[in-house]
Structure formats: C-alpha cells, structure tokens
PDB file of N, CA and C in Angstrom:
ATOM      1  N   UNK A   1     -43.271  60.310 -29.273  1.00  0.00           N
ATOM      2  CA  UNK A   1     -44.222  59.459 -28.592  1.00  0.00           C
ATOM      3  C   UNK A   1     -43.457  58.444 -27.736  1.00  0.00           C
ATOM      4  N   UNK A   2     -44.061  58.214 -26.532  1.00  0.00           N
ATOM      5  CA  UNK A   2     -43.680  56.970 -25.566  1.00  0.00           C
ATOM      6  C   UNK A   2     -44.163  55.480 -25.694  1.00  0.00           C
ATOM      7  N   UNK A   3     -42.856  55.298 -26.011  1.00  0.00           N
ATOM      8  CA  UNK A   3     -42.946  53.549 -26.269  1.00  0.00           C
ATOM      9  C   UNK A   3     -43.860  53.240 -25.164  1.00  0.00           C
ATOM     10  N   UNK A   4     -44.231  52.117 -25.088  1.00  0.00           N
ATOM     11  CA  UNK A   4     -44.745  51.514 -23.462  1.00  0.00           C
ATOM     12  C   UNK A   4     -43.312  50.570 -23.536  1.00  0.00           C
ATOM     13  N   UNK A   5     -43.504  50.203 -21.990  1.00  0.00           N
ATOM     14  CA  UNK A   5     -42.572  49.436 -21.472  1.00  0.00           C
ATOM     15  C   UNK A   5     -42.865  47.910 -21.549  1.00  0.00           C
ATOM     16  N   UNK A   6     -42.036  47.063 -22.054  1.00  0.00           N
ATOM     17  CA  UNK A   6     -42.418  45.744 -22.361  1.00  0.00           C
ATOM     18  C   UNK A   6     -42.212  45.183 -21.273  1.00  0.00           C
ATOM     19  N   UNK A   7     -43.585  43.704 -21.100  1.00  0.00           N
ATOM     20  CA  UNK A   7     -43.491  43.030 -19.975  1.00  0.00           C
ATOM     21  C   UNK A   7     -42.888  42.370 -19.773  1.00  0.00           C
ATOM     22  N   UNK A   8     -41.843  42.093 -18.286  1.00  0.00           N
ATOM     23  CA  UNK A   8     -40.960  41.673 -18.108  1.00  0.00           C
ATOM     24  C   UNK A   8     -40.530  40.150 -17.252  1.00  0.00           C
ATOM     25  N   UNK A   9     -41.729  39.615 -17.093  1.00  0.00           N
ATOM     26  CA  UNK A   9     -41.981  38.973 -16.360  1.00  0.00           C
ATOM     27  C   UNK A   9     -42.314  37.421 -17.012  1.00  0.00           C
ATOM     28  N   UNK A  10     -41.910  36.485 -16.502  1.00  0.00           N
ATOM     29  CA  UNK A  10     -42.599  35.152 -17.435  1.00  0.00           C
ATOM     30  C   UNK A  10     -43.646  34.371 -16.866  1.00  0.00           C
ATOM     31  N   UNK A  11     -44.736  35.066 -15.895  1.00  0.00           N
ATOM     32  CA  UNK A  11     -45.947  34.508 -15.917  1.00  0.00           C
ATOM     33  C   UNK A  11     -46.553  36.121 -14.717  1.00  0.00           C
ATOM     34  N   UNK A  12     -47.966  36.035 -15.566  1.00  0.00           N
ATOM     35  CA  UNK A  12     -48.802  36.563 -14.708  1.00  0.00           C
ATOM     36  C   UNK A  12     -48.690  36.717 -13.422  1.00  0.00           C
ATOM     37  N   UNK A  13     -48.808  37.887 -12.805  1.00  0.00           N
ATOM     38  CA  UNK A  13     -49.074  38.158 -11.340  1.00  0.00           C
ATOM     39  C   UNK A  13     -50.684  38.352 -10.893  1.00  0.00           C
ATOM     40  N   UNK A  14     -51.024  37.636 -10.482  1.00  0.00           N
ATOM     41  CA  UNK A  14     -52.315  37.268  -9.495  1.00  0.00           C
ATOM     42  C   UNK A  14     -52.469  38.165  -8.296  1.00  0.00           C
ATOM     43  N   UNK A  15     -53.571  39.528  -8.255  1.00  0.00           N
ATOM     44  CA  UNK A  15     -53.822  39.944  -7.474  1.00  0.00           C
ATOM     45  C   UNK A  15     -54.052  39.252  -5.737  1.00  0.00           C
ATOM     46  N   UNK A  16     -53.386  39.403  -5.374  1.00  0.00           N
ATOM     47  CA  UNK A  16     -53.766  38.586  -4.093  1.00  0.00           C
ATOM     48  C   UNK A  16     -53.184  39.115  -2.604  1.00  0.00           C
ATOM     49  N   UNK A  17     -53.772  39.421  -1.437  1.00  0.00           N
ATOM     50  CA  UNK A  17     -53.244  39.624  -0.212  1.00  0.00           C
ATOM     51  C   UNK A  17     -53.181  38.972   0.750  1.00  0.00           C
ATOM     52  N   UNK A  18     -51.745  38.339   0.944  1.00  0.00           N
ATOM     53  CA  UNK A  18     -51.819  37.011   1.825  1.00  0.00           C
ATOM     54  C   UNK A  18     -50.233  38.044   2.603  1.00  0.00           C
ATOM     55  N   UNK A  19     -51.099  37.320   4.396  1.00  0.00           N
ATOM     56  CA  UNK A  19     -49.586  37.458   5.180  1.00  0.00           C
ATOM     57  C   UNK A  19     -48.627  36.744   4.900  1.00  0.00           C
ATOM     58  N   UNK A  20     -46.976  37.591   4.877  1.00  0.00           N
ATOM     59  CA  UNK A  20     -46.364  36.826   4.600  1.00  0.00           C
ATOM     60  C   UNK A  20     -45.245  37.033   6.372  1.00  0.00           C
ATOM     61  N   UNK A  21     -44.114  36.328   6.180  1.00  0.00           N
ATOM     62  CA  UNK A  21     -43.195  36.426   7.359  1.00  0.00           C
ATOM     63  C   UNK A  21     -41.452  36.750   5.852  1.00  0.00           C
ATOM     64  N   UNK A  22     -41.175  37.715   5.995  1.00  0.00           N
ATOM     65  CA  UNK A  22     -39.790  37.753   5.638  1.00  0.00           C
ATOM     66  C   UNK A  22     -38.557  38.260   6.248  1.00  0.00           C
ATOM     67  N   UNK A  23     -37.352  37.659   5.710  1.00  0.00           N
ATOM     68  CA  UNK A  23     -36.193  38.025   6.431  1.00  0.00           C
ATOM     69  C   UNK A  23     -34.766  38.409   5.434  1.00  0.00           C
ATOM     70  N   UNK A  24     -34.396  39.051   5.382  1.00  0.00           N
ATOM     71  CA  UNK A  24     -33.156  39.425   4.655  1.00  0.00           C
ATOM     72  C   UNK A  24     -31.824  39.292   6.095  1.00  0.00           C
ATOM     73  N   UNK A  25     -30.927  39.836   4.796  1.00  0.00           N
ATOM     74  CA  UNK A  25     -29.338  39.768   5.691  1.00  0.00           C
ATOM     75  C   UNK A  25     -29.458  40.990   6.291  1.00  0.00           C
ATOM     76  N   UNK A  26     -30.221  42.332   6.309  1.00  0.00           N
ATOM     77  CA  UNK A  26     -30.439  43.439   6.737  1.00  0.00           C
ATOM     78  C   UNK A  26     -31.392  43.508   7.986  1.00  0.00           C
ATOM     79  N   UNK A  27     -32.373  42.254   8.099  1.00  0.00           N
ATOM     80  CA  UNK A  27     -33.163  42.585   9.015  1.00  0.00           C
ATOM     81  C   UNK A  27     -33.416  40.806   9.886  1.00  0.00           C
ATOM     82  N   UNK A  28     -34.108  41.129  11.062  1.00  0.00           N
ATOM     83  CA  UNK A  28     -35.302  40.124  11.549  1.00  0.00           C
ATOM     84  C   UNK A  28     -36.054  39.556  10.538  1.00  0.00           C
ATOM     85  N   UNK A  29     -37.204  38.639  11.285  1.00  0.00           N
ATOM     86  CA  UNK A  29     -37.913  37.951  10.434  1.00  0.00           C
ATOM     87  C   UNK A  29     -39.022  39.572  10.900  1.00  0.00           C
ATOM     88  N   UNK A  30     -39.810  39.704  10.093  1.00  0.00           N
ATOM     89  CA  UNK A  30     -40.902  40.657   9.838  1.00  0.00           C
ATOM     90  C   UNK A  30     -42.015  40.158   8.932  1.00  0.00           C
ATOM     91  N   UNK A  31     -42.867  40.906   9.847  1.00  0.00           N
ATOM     92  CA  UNK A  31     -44.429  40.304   8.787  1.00  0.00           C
ATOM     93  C   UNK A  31     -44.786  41.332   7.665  1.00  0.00           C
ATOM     94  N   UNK A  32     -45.186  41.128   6.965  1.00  0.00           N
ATOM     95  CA  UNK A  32     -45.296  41.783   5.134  1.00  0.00           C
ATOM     96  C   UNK A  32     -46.716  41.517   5.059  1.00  0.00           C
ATOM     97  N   UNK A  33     -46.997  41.435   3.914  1.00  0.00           N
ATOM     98  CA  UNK A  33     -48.545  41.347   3.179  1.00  0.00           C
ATOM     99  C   UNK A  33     -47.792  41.346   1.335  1.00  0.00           C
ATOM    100  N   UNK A  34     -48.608  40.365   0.815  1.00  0.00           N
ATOM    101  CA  UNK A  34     -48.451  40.824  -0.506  1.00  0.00           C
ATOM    102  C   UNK A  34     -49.198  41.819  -1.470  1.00  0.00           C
ATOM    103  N   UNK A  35     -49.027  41.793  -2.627  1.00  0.00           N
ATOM    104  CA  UNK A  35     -49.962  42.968  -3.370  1.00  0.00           C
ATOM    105  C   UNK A  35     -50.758  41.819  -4.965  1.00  0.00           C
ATOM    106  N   UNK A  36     -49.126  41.167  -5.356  1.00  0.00           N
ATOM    107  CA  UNK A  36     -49.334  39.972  -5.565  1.00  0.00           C
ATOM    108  C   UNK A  36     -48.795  39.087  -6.044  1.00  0.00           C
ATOM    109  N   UNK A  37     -48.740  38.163  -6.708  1.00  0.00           N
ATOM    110  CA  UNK A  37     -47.631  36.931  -6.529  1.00  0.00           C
ATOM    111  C   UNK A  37     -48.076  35.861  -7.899  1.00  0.00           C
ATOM    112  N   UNK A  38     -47.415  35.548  -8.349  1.00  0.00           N
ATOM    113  CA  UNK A  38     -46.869  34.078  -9.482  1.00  0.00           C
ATOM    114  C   UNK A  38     -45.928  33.130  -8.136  1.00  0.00           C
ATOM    115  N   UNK A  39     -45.301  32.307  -9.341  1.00  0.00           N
ATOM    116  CA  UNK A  39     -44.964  31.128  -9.234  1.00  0.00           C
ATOM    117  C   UNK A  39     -43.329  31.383  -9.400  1.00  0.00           C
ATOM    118  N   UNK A  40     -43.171  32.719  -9.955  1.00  0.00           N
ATOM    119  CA  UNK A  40     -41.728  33.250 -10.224  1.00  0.00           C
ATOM    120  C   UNK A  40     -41.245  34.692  -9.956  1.00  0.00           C
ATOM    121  N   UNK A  41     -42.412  35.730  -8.944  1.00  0.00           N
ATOM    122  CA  UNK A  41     -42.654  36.486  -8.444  1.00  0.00           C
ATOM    123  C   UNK A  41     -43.383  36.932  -7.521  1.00  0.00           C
ATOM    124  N   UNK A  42     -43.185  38.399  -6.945  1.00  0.00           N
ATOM    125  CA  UNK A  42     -44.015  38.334  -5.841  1.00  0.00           C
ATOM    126  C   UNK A  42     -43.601  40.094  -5.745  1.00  0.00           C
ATOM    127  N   UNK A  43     -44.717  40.787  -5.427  1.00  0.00           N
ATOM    128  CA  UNK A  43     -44.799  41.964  -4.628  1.00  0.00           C
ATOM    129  C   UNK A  43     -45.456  41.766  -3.354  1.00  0.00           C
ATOM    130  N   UNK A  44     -45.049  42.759  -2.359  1.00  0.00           N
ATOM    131  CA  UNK A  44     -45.312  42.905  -0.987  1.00  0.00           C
ATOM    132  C   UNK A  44     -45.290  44.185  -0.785  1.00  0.00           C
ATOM    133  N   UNK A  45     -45.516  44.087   0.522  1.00  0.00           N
ATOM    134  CA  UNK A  45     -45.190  45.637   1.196  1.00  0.00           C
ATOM    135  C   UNK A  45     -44.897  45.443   2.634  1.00  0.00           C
ATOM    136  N   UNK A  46     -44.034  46.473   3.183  1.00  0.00           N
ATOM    137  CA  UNK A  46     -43.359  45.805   4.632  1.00  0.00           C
ATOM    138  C   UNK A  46     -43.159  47.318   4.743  1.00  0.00           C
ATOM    139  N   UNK A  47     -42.800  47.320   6.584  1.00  0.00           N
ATOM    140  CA  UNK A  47     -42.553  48.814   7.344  1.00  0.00           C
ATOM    141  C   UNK A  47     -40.552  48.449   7.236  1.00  0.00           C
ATOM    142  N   UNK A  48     -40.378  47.189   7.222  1.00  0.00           N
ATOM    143  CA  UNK A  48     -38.674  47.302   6.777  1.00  0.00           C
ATOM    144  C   UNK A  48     -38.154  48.002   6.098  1.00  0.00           C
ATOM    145  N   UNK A  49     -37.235  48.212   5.834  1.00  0.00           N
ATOM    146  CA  UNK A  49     -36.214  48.545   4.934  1.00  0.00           C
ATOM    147  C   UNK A  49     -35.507  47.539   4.638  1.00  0.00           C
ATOM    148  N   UNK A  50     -35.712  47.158   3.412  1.00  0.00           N
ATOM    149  CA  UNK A  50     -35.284  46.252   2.502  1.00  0.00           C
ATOM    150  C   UNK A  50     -34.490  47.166   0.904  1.00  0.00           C
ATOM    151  N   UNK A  51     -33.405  46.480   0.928  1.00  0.00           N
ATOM    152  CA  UNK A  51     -32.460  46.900  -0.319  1.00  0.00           C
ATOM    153  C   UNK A  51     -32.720  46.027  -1.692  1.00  0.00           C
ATOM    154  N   UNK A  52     -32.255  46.882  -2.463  1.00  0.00           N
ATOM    155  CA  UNK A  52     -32.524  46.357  -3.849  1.00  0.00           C
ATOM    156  C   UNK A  52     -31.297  45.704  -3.779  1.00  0.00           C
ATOM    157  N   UNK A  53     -31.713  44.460  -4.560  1.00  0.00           N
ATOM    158  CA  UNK A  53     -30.508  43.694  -4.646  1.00  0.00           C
ATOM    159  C   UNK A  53     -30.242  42.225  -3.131  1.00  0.00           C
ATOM    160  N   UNK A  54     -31.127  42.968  -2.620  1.00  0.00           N
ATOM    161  CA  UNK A  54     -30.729  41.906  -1.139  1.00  0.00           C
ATOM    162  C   UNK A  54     -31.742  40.106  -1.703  1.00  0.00           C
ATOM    163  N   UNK A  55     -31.128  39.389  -0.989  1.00  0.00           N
ATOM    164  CA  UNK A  55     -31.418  38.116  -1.331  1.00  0.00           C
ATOM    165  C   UNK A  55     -32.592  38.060   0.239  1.00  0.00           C
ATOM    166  N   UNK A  56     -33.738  37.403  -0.142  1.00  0.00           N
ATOM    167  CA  UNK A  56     -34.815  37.228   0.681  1.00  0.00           C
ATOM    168  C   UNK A  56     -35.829  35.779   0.839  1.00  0.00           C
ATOM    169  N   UNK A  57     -35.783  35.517   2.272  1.00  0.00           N
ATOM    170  CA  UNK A  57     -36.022  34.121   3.014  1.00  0.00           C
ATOM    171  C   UNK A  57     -38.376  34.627   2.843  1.00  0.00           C
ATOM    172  N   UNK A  58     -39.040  34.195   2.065  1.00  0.00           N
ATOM    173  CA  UNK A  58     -40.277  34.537   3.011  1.00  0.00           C
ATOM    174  C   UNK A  58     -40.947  32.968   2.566  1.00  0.00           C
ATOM    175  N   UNK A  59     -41.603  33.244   4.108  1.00  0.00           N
ATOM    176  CA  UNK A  59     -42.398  31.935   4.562  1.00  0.00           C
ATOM    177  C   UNK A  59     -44.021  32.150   4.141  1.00  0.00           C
ATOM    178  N   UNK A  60     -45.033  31.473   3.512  1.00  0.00           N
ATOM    179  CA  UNK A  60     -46.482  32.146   3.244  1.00  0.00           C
ATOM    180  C   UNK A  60     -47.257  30.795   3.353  1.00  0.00           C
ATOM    181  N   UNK A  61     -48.190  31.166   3.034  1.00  0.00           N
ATOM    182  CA  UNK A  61     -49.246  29.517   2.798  1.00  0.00           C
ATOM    183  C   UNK A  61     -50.069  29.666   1.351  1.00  0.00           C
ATOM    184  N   UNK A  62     -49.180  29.476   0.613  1.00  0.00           N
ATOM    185  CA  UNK A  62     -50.228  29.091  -0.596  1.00  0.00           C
ATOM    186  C   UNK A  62     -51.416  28.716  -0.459  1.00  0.00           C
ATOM    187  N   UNK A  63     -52.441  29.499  -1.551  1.00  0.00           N
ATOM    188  CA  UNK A  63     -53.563  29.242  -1.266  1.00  0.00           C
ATOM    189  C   UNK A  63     -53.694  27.940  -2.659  1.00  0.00           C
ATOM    190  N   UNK A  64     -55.051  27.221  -2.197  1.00  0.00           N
ATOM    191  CA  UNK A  64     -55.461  25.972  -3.724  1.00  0.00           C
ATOM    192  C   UNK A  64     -55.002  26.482  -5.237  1.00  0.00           C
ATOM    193  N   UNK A  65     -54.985  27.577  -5.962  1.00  0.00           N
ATOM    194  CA  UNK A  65     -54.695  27.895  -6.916  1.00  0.00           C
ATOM    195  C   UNK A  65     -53.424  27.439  -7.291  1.00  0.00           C
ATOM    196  N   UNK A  66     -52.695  27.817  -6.363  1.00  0.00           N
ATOM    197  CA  UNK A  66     -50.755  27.808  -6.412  1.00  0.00           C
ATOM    198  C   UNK A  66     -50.498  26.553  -5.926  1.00  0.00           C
ATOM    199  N   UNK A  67     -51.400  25.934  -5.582  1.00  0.00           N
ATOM    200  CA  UNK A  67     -50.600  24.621  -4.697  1.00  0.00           C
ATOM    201  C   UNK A  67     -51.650  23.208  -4.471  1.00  0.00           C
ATOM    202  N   UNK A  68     -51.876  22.752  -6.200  1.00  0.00           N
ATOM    203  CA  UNK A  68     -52.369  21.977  -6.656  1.00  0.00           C
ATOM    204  C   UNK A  68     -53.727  21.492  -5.259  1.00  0.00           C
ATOM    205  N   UNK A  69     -54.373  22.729  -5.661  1.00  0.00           N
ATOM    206  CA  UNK A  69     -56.218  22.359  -4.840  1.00  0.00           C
ATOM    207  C   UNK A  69     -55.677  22.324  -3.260  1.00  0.00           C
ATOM    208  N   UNK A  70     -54.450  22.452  -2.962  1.00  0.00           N
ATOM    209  CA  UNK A  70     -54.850  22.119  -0.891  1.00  0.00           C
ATOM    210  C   UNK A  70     -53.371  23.606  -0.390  1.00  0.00           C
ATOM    211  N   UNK A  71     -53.895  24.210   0.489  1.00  0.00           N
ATOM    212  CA  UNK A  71     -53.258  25.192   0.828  1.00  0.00           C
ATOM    213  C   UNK A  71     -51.708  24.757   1.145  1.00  0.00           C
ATOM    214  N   UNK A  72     -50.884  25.025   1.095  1.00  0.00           N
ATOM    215  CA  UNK A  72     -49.559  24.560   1.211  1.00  0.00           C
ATOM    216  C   UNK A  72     -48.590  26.050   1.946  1.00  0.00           C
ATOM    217  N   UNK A  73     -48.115  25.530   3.012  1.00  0.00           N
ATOM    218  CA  UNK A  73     -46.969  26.164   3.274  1.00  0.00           C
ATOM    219  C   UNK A  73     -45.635  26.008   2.560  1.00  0.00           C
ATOM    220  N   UNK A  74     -45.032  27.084   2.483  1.00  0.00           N
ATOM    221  CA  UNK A  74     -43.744  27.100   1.518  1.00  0.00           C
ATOM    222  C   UNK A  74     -42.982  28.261   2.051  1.00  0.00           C
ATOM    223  N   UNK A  75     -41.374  28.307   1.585  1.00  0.00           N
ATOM    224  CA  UNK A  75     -40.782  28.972   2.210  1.00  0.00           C
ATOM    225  C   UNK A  75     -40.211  29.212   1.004  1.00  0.00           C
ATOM    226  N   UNK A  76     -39.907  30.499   0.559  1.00  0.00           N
ATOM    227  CA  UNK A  76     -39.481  31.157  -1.023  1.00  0.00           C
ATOM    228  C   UNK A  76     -38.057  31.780  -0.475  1.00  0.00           C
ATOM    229  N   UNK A  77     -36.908  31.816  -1.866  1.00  0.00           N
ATOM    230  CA  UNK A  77     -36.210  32.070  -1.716  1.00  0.00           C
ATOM    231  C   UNK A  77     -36.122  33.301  -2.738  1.00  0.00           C
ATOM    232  N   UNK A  78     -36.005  34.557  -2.568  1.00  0.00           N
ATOM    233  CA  UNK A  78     -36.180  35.661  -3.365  1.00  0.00           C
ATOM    234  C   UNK A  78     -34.896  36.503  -4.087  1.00  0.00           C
ATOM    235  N   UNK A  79     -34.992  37.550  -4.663  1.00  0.00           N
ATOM    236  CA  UNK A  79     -33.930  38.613  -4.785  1.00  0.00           C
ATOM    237  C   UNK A  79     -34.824  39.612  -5.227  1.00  0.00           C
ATOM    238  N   UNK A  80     -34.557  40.510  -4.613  1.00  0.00           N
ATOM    239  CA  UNK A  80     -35.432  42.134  -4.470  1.00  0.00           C
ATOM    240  C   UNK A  80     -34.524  42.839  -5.911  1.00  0.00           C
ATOM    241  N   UNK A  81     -35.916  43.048  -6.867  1.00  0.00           N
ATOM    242  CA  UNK A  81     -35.306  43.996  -8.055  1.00  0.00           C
ATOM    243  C   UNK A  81     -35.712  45.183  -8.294  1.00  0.00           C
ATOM    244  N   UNK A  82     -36.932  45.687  -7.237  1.00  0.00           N
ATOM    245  CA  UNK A  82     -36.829  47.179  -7.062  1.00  0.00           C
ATOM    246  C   UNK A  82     -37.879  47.216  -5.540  1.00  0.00           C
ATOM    247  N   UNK A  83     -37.383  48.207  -4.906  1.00  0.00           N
ATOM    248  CA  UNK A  83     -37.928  48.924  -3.720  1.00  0.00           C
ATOM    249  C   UNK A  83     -38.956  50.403  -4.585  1.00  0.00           C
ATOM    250  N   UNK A  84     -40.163  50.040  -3.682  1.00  0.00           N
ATOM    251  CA  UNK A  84     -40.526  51.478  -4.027  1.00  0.00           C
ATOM    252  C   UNK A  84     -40.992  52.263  -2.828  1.00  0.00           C
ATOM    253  N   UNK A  85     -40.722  53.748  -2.676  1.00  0.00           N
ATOM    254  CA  UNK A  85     -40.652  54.252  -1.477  1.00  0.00           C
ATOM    255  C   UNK A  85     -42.343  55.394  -2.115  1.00  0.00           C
ATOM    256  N   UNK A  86     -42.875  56.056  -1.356  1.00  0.00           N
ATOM    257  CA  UNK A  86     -44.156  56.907  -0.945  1.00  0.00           C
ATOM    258  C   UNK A  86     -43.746  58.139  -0.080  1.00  0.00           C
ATOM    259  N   UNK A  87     -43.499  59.094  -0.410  1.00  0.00           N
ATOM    260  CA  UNK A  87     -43.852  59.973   0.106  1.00  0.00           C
ATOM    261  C   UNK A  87     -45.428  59.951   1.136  1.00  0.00           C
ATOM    262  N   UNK A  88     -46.492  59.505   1.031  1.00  0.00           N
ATOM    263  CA  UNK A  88     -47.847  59.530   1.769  1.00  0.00           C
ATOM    264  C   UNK A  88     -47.640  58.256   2.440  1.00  0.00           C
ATOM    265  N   UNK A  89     -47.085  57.222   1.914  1.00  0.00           N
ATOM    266  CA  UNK A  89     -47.363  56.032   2.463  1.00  0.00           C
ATOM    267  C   UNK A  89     -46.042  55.615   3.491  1.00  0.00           C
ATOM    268  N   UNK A  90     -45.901  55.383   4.590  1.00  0.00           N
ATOM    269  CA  UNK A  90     -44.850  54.972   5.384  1.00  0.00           C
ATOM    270  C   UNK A  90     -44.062  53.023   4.873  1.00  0.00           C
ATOM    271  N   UNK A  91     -44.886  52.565   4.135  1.00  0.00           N
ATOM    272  CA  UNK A  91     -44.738  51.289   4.191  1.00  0.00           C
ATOM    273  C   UNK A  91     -44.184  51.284   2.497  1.00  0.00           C
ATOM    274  N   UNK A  92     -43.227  50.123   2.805  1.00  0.00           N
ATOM    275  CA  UNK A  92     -41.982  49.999   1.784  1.00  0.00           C
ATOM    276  C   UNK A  92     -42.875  49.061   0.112  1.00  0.00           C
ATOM    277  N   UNK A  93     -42.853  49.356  -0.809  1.00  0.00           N
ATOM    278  CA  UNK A  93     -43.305  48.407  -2.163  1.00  0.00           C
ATOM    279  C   UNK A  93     -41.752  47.398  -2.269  1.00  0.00           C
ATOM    280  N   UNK A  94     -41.893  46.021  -2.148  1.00  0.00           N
ATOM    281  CA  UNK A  94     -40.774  45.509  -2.516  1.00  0.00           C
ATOM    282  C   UNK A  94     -40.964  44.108  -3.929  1.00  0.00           C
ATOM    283  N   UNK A  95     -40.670  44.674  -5.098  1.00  0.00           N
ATOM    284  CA  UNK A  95     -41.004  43.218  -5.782  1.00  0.00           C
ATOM    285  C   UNK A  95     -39.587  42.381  -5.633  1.00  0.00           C
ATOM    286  N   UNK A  96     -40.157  40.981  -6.022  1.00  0.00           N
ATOM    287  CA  UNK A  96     -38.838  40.161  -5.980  1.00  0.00           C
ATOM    288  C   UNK A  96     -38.753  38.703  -6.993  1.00  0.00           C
ATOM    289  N   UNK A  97     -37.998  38.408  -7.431  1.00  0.00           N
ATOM    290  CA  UNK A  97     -38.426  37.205  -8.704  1.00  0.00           C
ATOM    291  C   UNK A  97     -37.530  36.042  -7.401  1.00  0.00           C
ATOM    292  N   UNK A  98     -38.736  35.188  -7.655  1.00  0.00           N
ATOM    293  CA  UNK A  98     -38.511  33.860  -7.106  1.00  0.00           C
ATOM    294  C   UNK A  98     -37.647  32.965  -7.645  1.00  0.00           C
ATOM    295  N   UNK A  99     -36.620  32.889  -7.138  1.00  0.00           N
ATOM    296  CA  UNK A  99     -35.360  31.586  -7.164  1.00  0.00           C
ATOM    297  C   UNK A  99     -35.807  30.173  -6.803  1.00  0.00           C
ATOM    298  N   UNK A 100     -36.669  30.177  -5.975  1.00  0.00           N
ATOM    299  CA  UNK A 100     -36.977  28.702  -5.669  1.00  0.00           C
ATOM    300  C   UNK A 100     -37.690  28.455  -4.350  1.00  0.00           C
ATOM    301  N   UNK A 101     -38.569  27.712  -4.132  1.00  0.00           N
ATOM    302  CA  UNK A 101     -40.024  27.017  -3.651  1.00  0.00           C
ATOM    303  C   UNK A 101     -39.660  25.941  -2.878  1.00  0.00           C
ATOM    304  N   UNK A 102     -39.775  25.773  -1.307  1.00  0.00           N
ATOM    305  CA  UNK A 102     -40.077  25.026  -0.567  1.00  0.00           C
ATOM    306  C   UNK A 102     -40.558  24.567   0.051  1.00  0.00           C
ATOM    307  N   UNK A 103     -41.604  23.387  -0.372  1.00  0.00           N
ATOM    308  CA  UNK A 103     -42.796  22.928   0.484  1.00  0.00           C
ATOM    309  C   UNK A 103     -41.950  22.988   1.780  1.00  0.00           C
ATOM    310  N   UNK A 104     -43.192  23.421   3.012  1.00  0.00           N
ATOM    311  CA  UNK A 104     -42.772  23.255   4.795  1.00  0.00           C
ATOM    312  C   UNK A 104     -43.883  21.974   4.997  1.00  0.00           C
ATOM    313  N   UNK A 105     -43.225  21.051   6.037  1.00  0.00           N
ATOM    314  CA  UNK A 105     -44.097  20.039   6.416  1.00  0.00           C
ATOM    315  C   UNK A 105     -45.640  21.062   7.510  1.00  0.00           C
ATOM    316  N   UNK A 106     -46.333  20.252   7.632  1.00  0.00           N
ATOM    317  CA  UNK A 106     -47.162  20.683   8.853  1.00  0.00           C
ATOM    318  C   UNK A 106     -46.785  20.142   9.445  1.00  0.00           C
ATOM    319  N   UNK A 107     -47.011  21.435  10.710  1.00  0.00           N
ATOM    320  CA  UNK A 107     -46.702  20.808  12.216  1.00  0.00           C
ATOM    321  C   UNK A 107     -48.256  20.610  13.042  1.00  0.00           C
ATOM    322  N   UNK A 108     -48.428  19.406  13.685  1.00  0.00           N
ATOM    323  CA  UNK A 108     -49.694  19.113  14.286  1.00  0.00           C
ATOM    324  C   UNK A 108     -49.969  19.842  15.552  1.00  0.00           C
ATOM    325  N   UNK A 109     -50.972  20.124  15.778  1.00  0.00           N
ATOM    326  CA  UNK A 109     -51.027  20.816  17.174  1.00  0.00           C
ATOM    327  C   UNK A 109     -52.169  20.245  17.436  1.00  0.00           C
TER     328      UNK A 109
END
C-alpha cells in the first residue's frame, strides 16, 4: 500500500488568481498568473522557462486577506522548488517558497 505524501508546507495555500510580473537570472521581467499563494509560498504559471532551483524577483498586489484589510503592493523574493511541464498545456507550473516580503510604496498618478 501507498503511503500518502506528507504536507510539506507551513501554512495553507489559498486558491487564488492574481497577475503577477516575475523575473529570474534566466529571463526578463514576464507576466505570470498564480494558481495560489500563502505568506511563505506561491504557485504560478508562466510561458517562461524557469529552472528549478533559480532564485525569483515577483512583484503582485496583495489582496485585503494577505495585507491586513487594504490591497498592498509587494515585491517577493522566491526560490523555485519544482517546475512542472504538460505535455497539452504549453504554459510552465512553477511553485516557489517565499524568502521574504516587500511592501512597494504607491506611486500617485
């Protein structure tokens, strides 16, 4: 019989699809989408090619949940611990555990 696989993660991932902007040492800045995201993780999906193991810049806007009741821009500092590739699907699965959280000021327009 098959064990299940124990969870590996130290908080819940929150279904959620928010644009994101990311950039590795491999690429441009590129726009993503998530699948979904904590406070110490995050899945996405991107047409990049992104490596396991690569260290990752993404910029998003927290919605009220994540960012005490008022939407907040932040700029996450990542590391990619698995890529998943699709045969049907052209677009890349990338999860990544969050290193660390940077409120962005607003800019007025």
């Amino acid at each position: 019989m098959v064990e299940p696989k124990s969870e590996r993660r130290s908080q819940a991932r929150i279904p959620l699809r928010l644009p994101v902007s990311i950039r590795s040492p491999q690429s441009e800045s590129v726009t993503a989408y998530t699948r979904d995201l904590s406070m110490t993780g995050i899945f996405l999906y991107t047409d990049s090619q992104i490596l396991e193991g690569s260290d990752l810049e993404i910029v998003l806007m927290l919605p009220p949940p994540f960012s005490n009741g008022s939407k907040q821009w932040v700029c996450c500092h990542a590391s990619v611990v698995r890529v998943e590739r699709s045969a049907e699907d052209p677009q890349i699965g990338v999860a990544a555990n969050i290193r660390s959280i940077a409120s962005l000021p607003e800019i007025p327009v």
